[in-house]
N, C-alpha and C. Protein backbone atom coordinates (compact mmCIF):
# COMPACT_ATOMS: atom_id res chain seq x y z
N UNK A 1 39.51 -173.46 75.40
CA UNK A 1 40.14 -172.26 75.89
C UNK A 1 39.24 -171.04 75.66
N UNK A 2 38.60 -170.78 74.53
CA UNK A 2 37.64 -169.86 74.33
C UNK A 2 36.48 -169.60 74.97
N UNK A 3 36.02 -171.13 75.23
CA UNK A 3 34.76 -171.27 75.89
C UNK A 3 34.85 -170.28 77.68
N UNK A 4 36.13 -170.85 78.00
CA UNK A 4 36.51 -170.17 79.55
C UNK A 4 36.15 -168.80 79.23
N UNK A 5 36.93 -168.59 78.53
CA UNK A 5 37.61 -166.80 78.20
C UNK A 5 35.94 -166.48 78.40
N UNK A 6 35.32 -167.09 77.39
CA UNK A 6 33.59 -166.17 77.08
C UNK A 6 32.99 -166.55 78.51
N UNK A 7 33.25 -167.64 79.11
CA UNK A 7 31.99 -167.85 80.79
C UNK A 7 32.84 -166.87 81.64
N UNK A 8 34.06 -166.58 81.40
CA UNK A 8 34.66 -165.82 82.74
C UNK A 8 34.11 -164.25 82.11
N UNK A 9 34.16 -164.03 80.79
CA UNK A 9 33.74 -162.48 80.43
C UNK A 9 32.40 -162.42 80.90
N UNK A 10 31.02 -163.67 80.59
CA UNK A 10 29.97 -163.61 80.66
C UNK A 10 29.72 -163.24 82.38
N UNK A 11 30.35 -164.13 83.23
CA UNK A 11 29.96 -164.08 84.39
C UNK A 11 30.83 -163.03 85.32
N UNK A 12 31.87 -162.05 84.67
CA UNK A 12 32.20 -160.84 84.79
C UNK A 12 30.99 -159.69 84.71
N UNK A 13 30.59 -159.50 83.41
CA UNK A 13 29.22 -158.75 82.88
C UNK A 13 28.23 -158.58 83.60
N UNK A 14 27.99 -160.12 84.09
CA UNK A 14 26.45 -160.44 85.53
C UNK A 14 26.81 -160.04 86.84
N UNK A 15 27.82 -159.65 86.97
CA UNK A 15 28.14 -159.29 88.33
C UNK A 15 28.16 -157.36 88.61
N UNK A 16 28.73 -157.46 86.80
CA UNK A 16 28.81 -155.54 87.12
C UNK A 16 27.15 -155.57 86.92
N UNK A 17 26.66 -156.07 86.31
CA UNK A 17 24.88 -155.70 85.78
C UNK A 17 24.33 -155.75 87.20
N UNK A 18 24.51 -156.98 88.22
CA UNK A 18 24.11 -156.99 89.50
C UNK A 18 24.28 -155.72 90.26
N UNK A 19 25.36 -155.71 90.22
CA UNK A 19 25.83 -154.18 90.86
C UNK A 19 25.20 -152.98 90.66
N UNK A 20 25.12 -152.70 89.18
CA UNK A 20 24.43 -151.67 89.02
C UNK A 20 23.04 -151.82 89.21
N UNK A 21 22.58 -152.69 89.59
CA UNK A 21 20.79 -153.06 89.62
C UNK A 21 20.14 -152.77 90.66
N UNK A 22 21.49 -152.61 91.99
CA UNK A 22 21.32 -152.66 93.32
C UNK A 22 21.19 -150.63 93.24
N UNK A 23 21.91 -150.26 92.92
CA UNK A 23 21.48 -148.22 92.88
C UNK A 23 22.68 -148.30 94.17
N UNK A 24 22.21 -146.97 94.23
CA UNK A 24 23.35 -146.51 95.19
C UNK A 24 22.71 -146.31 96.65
N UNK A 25 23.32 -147.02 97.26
CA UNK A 25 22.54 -146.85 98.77
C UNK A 25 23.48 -145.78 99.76
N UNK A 26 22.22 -145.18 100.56
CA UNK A 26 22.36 -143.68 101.15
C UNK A 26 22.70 -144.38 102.23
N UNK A 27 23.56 -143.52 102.47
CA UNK A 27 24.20 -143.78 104.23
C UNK A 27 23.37 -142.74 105.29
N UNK A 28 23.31 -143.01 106.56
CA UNK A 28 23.18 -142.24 107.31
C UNK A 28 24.26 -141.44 108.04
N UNK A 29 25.02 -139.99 108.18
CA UNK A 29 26.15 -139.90 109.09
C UNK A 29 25.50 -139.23 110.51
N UNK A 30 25.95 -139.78 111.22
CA UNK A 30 25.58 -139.25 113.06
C UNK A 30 26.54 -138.24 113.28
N UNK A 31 26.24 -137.03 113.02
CA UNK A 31 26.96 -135.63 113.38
C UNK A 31 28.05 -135.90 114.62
N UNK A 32 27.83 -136.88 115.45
CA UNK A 32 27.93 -136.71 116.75
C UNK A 32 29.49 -137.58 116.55
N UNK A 33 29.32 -138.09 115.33
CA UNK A 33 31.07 -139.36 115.05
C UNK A 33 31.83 -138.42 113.96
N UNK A 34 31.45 -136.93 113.95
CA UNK A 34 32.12 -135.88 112.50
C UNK A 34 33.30 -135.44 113.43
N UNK A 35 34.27 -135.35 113.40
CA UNK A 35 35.41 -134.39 113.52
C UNK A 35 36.19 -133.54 113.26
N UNK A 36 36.12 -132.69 113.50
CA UNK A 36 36.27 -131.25 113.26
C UNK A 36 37.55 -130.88 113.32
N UNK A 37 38.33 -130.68 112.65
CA UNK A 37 39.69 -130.60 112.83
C UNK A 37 40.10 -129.16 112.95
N UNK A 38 39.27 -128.40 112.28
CA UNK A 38 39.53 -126.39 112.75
C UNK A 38 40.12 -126.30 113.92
N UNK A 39 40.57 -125.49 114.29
CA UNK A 39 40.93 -124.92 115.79
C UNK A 39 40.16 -123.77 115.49
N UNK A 40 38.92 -124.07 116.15
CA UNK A 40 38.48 -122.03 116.40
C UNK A 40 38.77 -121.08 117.33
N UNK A 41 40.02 -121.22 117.68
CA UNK A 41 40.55 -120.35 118.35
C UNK A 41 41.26 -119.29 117.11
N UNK A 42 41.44 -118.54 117.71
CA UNK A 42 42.21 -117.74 117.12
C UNK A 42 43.04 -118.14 116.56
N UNK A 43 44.49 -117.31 115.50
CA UNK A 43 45.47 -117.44 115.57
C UNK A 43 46.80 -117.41 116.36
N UNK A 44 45.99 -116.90 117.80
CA UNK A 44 47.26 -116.33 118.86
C UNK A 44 48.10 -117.62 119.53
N UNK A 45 49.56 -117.29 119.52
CA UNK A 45 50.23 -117.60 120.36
C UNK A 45 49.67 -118.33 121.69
N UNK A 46 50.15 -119.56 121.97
CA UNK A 46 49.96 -120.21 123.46
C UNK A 46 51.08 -119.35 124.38
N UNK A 47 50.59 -119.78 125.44
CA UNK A 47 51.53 -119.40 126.62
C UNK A 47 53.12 -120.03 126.49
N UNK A 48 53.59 -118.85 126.84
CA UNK A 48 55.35 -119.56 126.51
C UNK A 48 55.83 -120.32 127.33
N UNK A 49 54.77 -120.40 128.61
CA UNK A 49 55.41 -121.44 129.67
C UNK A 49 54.44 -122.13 129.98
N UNK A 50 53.34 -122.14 129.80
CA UNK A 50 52.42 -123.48 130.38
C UNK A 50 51.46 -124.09 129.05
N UNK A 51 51.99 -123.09 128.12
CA UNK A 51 50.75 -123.59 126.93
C UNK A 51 49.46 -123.39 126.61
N UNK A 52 49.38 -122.38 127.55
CA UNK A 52 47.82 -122.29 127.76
C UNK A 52 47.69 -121.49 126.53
N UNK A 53 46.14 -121.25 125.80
CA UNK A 53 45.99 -120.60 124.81
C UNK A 53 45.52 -119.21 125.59
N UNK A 54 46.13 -118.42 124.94
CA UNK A 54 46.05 -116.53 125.28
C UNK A 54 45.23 -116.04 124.09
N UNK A 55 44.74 -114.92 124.09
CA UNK A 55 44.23 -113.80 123.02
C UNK A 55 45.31 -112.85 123.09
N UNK A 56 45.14 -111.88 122.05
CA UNK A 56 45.79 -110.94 121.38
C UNK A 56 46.15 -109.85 122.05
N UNK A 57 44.85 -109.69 123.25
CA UNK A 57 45.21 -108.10 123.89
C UNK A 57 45.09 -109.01 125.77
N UNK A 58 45.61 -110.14 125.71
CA UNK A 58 45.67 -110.12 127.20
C UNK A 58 46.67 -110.02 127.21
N UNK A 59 47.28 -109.54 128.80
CA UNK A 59 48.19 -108.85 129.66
C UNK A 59 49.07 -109.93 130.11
N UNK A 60 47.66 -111.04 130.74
CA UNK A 60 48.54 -112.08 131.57
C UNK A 60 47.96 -113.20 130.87
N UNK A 61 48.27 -114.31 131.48
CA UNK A 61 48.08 -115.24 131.01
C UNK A 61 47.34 -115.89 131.88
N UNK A 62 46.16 -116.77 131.70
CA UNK A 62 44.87 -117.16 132.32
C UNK A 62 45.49 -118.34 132.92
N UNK A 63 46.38 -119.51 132.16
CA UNK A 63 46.64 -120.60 133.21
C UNK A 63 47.73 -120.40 134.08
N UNK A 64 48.88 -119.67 133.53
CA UNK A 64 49.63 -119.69 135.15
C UNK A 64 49.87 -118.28 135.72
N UNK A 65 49.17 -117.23 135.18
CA UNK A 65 49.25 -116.10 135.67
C UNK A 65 50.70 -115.30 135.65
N UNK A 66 51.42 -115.39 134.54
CA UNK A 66 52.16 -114.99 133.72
C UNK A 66 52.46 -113.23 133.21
N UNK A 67 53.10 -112.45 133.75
CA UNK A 67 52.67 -110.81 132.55
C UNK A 67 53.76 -111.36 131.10
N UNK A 68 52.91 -110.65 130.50
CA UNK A 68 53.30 -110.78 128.73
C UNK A 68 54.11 -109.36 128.93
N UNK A 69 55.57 -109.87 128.00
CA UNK A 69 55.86 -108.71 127.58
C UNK A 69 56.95 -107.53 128.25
């Protein structure tokens, strides 16, 4: 029973020692698979009827031609 206990600790030990022997390998990331989750739009309000995104000081609204207001 002991003998197990010590080959399963021993051949536990050789596996983390392996591991660490290997270092840490560098990845490459391709900018082009990053996703960006920001919205850089503004904070403004969409259109109240088509959704379209508006700015702060327009009048009308660019997708369905809408007056604000």
């Amino acid at each position: 029973m002991i003998e197990a206990l010590v080959v399963a600790t021993a051949t536990t030990g050789l596996f983390v020692l392996a591991k660490g022997a290997r270092g840490n390998e560098r990845y490459t990331i391709d900018p082009r698979l990053v996703v960006d989750l920001r919205d850089d739009r503004s904070g403004d309000l969409p259109c109240p009827w088509c959704y379209a995104p508006t700015g702060e000081t327009d009048m009308t609204c660019g997708g369905c031609g809408r007056n604000f207001g």
